[in-house]
Protein backbone atom coordinates (compact mmCIF):
# COMPACT_ATOMS: atom_id res chain seq x y z
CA UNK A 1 52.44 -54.76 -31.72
CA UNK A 2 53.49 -52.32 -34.79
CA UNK A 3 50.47 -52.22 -36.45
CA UNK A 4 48.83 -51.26 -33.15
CA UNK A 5 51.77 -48.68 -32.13
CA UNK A 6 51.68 -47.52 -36.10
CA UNK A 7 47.90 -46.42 -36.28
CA UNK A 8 47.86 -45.38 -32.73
CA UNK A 9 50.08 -42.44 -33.28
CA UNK A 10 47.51 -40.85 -35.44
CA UNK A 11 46.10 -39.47 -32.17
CA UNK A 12 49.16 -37.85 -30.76
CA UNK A 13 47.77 -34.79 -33.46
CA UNK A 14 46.79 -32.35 -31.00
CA UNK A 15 50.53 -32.06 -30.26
CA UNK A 16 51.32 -30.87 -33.13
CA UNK A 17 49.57 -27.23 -33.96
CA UNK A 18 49.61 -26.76 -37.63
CA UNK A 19 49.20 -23.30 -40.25
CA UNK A 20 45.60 -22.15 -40.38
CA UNK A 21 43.69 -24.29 -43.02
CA UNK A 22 41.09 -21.26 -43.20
CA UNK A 23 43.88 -19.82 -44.87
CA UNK A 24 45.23 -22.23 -47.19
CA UNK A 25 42.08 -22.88 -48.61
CA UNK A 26 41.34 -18.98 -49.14
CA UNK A 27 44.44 -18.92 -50.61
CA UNK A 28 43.69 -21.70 -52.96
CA UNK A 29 40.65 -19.94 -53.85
CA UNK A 30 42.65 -17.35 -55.38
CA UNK A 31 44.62 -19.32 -57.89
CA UNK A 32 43.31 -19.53 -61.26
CA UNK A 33 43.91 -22.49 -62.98
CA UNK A 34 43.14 -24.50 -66.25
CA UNK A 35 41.14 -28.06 -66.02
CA UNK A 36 42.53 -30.92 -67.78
CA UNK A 37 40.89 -33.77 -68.60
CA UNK A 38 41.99 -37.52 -68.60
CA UNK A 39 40.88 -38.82 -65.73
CA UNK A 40 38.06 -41.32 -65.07
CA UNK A 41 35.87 -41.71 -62.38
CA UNK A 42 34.28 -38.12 -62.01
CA UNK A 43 32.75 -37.39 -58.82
CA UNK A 44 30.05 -34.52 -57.15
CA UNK A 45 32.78 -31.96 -56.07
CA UNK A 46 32.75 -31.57 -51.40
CA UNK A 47 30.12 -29.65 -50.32
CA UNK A 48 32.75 -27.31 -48.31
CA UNK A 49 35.28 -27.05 -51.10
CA UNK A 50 32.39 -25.78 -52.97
CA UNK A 51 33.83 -22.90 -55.19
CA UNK A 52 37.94 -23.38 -54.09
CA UNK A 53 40.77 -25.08 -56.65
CA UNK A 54 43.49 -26.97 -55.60
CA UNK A 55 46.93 -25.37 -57.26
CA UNK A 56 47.55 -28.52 -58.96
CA UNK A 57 43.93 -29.04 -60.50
CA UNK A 58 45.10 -28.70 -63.75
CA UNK A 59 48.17 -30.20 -63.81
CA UNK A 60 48.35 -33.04 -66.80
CA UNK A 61 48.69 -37.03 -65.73
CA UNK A 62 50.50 -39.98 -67.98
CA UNK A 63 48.32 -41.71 -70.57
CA UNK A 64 50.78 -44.48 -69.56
CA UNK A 65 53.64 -45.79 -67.39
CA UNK A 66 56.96 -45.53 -68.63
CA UNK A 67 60.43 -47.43 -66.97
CA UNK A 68 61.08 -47.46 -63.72
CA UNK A 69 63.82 -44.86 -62.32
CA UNK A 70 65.29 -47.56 -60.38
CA UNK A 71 63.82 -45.91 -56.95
CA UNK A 72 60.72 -45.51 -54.65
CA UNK A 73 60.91 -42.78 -51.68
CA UNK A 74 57.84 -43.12 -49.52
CA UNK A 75 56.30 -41.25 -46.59
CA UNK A 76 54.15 -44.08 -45.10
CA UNK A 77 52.27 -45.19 -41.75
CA UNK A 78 54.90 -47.84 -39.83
CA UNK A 79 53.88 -51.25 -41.59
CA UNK A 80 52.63 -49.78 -45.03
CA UNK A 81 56.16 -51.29 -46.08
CA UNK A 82 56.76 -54.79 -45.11
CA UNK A 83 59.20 -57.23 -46.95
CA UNK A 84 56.70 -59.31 -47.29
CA UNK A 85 55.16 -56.97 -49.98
CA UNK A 86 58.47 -54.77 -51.07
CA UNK A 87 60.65 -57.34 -52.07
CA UNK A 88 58.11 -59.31 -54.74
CA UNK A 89 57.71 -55.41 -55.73
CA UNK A 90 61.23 -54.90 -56.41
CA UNK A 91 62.04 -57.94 -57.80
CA UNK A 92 59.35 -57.41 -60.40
CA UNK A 93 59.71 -53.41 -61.79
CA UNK A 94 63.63 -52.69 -60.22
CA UNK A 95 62.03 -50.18 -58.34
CA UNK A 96 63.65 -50.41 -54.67
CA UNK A 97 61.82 -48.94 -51.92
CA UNK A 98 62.77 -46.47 -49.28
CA UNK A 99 60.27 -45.66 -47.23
CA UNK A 100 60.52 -42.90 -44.10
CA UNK A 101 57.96 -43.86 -41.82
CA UNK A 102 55.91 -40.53 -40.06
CA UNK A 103 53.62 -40.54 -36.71
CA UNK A 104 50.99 -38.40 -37.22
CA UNK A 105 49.31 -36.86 -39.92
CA UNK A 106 50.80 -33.15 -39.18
CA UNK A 107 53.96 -34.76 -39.80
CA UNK A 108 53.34 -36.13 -43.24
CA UNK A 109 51.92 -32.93 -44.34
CA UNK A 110 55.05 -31.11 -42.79
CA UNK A 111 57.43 -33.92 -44.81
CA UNK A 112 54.91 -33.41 -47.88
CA UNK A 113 55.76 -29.14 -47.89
CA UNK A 114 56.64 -27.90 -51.17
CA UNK A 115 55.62 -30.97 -53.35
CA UNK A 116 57.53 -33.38 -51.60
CA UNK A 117 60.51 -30.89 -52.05
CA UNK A 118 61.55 -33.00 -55.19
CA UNK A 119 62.94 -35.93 -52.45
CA UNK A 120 59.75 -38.01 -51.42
CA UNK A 121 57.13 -39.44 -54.20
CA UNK A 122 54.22 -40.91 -52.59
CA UNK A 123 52.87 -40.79 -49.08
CA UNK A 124 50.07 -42.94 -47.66
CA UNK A 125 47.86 -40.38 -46.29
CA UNK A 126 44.99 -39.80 -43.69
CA UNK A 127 41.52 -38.12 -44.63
CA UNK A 128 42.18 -35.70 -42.00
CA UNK A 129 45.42 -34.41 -44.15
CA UNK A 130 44.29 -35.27 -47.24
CA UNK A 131 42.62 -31.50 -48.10
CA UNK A 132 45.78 -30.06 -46.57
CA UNK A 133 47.98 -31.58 -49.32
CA UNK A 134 45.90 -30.93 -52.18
CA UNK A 135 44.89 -27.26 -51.28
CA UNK A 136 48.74 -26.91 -50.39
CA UNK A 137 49.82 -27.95 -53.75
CA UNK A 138 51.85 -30.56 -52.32
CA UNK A 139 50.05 -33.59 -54.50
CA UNK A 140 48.35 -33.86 -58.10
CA UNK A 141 46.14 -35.86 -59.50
CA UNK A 142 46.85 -38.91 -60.87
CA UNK A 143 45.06 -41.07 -64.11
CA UNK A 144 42.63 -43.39 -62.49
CA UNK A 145 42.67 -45.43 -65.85
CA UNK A 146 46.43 -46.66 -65.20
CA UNK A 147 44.98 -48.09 -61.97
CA UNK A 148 43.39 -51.68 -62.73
CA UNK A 149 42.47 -53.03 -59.76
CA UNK A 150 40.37 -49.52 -58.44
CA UNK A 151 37.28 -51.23 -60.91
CA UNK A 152 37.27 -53.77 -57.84
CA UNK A 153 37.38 -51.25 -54.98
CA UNK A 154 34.33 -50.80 -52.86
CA UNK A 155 32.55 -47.98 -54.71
CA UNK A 156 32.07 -45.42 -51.78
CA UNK A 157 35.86 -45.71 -51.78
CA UNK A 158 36.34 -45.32 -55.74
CA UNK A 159 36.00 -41.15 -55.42
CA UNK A 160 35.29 -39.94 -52.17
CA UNK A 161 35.44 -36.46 -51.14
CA UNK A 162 38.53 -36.32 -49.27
CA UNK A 163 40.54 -37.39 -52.27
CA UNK A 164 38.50 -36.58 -55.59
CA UNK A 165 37.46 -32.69 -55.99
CA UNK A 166 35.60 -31.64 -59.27
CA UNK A 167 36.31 -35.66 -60.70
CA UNK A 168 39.99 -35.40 -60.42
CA UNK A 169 41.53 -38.60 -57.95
CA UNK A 170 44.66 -37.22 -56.06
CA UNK A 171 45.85 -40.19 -54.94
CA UNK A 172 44.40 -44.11 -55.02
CA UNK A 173 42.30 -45.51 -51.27
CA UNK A 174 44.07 -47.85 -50.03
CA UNK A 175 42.46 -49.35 -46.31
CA UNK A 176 40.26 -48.09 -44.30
CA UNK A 177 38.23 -48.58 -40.72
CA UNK A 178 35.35 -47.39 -38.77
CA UNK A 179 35.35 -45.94 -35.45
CA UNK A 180 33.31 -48.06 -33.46
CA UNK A 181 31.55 -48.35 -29.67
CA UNK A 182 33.68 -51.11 -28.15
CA UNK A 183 31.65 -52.17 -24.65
CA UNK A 184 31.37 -54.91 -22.09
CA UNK A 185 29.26 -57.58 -22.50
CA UNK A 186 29.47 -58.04 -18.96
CA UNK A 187 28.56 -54.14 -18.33
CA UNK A 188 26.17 -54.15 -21.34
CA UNK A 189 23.77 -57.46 -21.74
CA UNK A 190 22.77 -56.33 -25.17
CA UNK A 191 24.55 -53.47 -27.35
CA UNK A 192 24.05 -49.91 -26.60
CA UNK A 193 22.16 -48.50 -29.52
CA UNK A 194 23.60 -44.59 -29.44
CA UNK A 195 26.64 -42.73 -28.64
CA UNK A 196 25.21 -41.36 -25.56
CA UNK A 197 26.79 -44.01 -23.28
CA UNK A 198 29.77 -41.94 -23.51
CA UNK A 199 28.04 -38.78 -22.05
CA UNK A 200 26.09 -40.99 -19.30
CA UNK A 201 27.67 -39.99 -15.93
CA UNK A 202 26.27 -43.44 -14.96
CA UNK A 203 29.46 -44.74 -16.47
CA UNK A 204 31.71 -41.96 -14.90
CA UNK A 205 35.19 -43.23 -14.44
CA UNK A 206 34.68 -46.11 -16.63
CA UNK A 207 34.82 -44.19 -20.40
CA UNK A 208 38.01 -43.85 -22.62
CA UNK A 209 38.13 -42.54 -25.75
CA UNK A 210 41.07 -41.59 -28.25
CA UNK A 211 43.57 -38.32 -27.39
CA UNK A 212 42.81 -36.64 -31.33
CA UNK A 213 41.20 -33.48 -32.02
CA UNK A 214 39.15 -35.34 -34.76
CA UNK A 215 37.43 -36.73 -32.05
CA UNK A 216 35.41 -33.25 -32.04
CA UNK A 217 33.24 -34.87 -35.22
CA UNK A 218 32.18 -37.69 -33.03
CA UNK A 219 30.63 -35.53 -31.02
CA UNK A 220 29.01 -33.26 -33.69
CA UNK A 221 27.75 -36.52 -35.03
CA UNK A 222 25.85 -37.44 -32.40
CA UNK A 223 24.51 -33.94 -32.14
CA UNK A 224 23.36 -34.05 -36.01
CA UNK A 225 20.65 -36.85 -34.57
CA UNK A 226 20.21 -36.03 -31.03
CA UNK A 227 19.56 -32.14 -31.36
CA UNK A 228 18.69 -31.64 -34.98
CA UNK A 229 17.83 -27.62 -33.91
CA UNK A 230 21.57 -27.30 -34.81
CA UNK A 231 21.23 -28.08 -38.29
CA UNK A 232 24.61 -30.13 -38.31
CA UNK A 233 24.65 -32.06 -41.80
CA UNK A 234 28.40 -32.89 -41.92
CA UNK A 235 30.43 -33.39 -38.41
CA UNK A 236 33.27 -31.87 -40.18
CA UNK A 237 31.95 -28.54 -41.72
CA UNK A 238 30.61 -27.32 -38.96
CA UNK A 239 29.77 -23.67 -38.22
CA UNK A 240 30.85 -21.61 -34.95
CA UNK A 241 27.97 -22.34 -33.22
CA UNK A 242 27.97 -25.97 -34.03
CA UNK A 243 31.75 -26.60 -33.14
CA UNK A 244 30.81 -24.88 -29.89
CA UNK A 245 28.15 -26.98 -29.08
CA UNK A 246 30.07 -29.97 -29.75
CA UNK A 247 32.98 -28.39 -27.91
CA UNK A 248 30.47 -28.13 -24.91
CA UNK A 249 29.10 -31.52 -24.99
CA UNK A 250 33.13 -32.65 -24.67
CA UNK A 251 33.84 -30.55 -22.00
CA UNK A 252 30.53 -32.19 -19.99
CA UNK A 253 32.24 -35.41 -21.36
CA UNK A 254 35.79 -35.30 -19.81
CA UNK A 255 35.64 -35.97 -15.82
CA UNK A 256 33.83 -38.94 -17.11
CA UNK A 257 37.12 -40.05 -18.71
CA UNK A 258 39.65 -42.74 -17.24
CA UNK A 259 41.70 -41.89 -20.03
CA UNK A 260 42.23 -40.40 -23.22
CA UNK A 261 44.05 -43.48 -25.16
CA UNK A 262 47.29 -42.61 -27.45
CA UNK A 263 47.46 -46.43 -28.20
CA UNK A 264 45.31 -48.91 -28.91
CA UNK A 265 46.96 -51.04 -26.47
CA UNK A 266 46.33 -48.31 -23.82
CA UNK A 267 42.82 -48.85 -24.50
CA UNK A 268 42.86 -53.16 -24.94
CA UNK A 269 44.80 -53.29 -21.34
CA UNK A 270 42.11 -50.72 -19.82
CA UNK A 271 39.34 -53.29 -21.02
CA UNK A 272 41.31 -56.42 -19.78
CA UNK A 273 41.62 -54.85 -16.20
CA UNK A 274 37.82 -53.92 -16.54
CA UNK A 275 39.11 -50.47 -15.35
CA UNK A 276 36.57 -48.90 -18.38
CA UNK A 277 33.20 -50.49 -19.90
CA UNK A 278 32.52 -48.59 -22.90
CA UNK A 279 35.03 -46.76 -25.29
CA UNK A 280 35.47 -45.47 -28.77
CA UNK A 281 37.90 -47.96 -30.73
CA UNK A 282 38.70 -49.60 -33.85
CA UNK A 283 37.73 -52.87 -34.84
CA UNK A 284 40.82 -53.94 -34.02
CA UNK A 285 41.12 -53.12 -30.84
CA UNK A 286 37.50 -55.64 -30.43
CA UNK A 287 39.91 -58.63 -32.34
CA UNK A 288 42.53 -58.01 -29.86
CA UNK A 289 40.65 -58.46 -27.16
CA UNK A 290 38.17 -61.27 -28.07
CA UNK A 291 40.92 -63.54 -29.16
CA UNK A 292 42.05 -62.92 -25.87
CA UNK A 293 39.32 -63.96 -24.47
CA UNK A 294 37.83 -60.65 -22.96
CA UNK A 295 33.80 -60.29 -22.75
CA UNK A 296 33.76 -57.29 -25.22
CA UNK A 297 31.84 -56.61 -28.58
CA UNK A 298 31.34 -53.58 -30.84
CA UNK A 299 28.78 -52.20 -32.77
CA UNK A 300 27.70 -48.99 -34.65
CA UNK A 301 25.12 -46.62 -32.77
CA UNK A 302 21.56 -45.31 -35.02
CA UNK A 303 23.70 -42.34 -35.20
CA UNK A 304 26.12 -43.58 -37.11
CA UNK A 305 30.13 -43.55 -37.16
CA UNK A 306 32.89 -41.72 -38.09
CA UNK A 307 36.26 -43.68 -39.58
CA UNK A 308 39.78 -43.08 -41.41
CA UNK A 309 40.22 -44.42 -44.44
CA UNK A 310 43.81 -43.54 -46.50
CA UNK A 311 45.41 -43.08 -49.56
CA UNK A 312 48.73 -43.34 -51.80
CA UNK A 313 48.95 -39.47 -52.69
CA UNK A 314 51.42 -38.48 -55.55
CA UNK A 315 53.81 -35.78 -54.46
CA UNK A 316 53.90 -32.67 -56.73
CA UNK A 317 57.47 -32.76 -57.23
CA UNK A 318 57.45 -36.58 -57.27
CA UNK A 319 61.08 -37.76 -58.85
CA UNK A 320 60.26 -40.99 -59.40
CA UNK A 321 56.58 -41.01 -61.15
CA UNK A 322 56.90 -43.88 -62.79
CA UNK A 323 57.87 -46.38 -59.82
CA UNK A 324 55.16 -44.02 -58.14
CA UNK A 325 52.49 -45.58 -60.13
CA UNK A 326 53.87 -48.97 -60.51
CA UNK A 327 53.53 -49.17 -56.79
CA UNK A 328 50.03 -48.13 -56.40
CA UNK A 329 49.39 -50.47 -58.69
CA UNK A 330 51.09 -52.91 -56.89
CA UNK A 331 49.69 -52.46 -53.63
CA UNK A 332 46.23 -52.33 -54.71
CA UNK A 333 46.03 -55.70 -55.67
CA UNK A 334 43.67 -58.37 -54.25
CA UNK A 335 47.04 -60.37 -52.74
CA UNK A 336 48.76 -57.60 -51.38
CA UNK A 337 45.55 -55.32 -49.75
CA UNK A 338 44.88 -59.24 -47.85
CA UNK A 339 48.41 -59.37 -46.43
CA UNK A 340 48.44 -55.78 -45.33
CA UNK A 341 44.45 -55.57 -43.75
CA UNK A 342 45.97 -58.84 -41.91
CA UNK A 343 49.44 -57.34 -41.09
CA UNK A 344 48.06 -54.20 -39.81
CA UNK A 345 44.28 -55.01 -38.61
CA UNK A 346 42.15 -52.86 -41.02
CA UNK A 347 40.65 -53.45 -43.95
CA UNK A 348 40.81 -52.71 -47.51
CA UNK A 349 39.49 -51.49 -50.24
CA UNK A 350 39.52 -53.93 -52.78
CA UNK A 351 37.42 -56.12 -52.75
CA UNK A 352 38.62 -59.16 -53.78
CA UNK A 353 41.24 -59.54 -50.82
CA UNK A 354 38.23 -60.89 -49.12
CA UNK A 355 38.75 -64.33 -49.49
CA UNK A 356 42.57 -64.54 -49.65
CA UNK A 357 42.31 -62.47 -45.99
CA UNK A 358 40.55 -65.55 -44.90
CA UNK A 359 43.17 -67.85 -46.25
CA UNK A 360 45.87 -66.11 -44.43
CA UNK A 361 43.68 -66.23 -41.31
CA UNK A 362 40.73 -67.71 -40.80
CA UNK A 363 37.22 -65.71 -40.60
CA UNK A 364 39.79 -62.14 -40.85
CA UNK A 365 37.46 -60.85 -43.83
CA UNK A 366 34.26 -60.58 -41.60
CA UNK A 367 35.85 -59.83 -38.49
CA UNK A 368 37.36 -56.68 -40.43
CA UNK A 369 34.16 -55.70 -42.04
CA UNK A 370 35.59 -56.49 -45.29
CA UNK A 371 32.84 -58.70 -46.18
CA UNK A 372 29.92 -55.84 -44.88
CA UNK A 373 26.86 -54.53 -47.12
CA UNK A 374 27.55 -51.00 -48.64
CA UNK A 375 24.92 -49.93 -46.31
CA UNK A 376 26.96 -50.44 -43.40
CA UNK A 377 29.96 -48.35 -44.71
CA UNK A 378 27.35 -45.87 -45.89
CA UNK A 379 26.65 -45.40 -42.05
CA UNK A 380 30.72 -44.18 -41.97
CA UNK A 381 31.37 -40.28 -42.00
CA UNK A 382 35.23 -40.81 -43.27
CA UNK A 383 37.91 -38.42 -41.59
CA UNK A 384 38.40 -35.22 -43.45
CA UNK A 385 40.36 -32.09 -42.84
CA UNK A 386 37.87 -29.25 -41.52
CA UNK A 387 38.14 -26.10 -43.39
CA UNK A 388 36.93 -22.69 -42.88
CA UNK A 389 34.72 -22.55 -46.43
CA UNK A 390 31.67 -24.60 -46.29
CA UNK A 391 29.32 -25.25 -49.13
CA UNK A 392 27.08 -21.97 -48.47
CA UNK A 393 30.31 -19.74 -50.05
CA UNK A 394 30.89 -17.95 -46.95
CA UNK A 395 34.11 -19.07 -44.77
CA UNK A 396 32.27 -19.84 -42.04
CA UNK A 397 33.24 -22.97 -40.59
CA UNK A 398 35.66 -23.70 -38.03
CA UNK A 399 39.00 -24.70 -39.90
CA UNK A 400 42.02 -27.80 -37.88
CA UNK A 401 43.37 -25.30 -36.35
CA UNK A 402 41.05 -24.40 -34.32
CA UNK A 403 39.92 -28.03 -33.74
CA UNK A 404 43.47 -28.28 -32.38
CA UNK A 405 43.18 -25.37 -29.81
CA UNK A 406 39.81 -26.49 -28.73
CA UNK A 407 41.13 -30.01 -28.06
CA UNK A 408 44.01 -28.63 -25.90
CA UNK A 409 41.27 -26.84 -23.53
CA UNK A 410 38.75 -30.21 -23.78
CA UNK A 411 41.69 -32.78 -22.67
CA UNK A 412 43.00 -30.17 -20.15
């Protein structure tokens, strides 16, 4: 199963320990910088990049698309890059692809260093790297107007916060998913309403959730709602004595763990065996299994979720622009987002792919959520990378790195 083994290595991140964000974004604070205009779509700058400028927030985008080079180099998630969709591509704008295909998120920022080092153009990007590229000057922002199918994309993914600061778009959202409560109907006779099954020694043993550091914000979600004292508004700008109490509430979590999954199958064969009853997933993971026939279901707690969503980010030193854009035009489109939300088992983010999803496979636009009410994404707190400055203009937050350590100690 790529797609499975391709998303799954997201959660391998604790393994790799990565530079201090607190100090890339004070750094980034210190670079002055001239705004351009030109692009559309202007959005109310992140509360906790409140007062910081990316390096490249100024740089100047294309008031059109000019010939192709001839060439594509791409830093993508395994499966962002199937025939199926490259060779129509080529065979319409020359452009062939080469795509080098990364397994975490530290890695594409670590590929991404120095603008894409003048070798790699695009890369398909996490929220939790997203910050790290455009407060590392590795990506610019691109002209939204060039991009005709992003009229069609579900708004909360038009400009969202972990690619749009101050109303410039680094980068086009592509698919997306929520991180849901997977459970056995067997275990569960109707659907646990909050998070708290996961902290509920009654299930002791019988919990898994994923091996990621980002997992931390699940926890500080549940907090925001369950012990409002703390004053948690966002689960990922979260001061020292809310990442501690989060922290905490993990620690109390962990000899109720069968296992921290690294891949999704890990999790789908732990169900199967009824070894665990209640998890964190995807909504993949809930597919897998019910076509299988398992007695599972998901749903999102009162206290909301958290979710990844990604995006086609334009390296600074991008040598091919031009086939740059021509792809994310390309991949954006209604036939193309169907054939990858069914390829890879998310879902995207136009949407129009919904009903050419459920000609490729039957009843795949609802069972991906592609179909939902904006309220029910609204209930989504998308991945993005913690930083040390929060909106209050002190650098007060815990920043990744620390989210890293702290995971080392929680999973030990």
């Amino acid at each position: 199963m790529r797609a499975n083994l391709s998303r799954a290595a997201r959660s391998g991140e604790h393994r790799r320990v990565l530079a201090a964000l607190g100090a890339v974004a004070t750094g980034a604070a210190m670079i002055a910088v001239t705004v351009t205009s030109g692009l559309a779509g202007a959005t109310t700058p992140r509360s906790g990049t409140a007062g910081l400028t990316p390096p490249e927030q100024g740089s100047p985008v294309p008031a059109s698309i000019g010939k192709g080079e001839g060439q594509l180099d791409l830093i993508a998630w395994e499966g962002y890059a199937q025939p199926q969709w490259v060779k129509p591509f080529t065979k319409a704008t020359g452009c062939a692809v080469s795509v080098k295909y990364a397994g975490s998120s530290s890695e594409m920022v670590s590929l991404m260093a120095n603008g894409g080092g003048g070798q790699y153009d695009l890369v398909s990007a996490s929220g939790d790297a997203d910050l790290r590229l455009i407060y590392g000057g590795d990506v610019k922002p691109i002209n939204m107007k060039l991009m005709p199918s992003w009229s069609s994309f579900h708004p909360f993914l038009q400009s969202p916060s972990f690619n749009t600061i101050n109303g410039k778009h680094y980068g086009i959202s592509y698919e997306f998913g929520p991180n849901v409560l997977l459970y056995s109907t067997k275990a569960f006779k109707s659907a646990p309403t909050s998070w708290s099954v996961l902290y509920n020694k009654k299930y002791s043993g019988q919990i898994t959730v994923p091996d990621n550091p980002i997992q931390i914000a699940d926890a500080a979600l549940y907090l925001s709602k369950s012990k409002p004292s703390l004053g948690i508004t966002d689960p990922y700008e979260l001061t020292q004595t809310q990442f501690n109490a989060a922290v905490s509430l993990m620690k109390s979590e962990h000899p109720l763990i069968k296992k921290y999954w690294d891949l999704a199958s890990q999790e789908i064969s732990l169900f199967q065996s009824g070894t665990t009853v209640v998890g964190a997933a995807w909504p993949y993971q809930t597919n897998t299994l019910q076509a299988a026939g398992a007695k599972v279901a998901d749903t999102i707690p009162s206290q909301g979720a958290t979710g990844w969503a990604d995006t086609w980010m334009l390296a600074t030193k991008a040598p091919h622009p031009n086939c740059a854009y021509k792809w994310m035009q390309w991949v954006t489109t209604p036939k193309v987002q169907a054939e990858e939300a069914i390829y890879f088992g998310e879902t995207p983010a136009n949407t129009q792919a919904c009903a050419i999803m459920n000609s490729l496979q039957k009843g795949s636009c609802a069972a991906y959520h592609a179909n939902a009410p904006e309220s029910y994404f609204n209930t989504i707190k998308f991945w993005k990378t913690p930083l040390a400055q929060c909106g209050n203009g002190k650098n007060d937050c815990v920043p990744f790195q620390q989210w890293a350590s702290a995971w080392t100690q929680i999973t030990g």
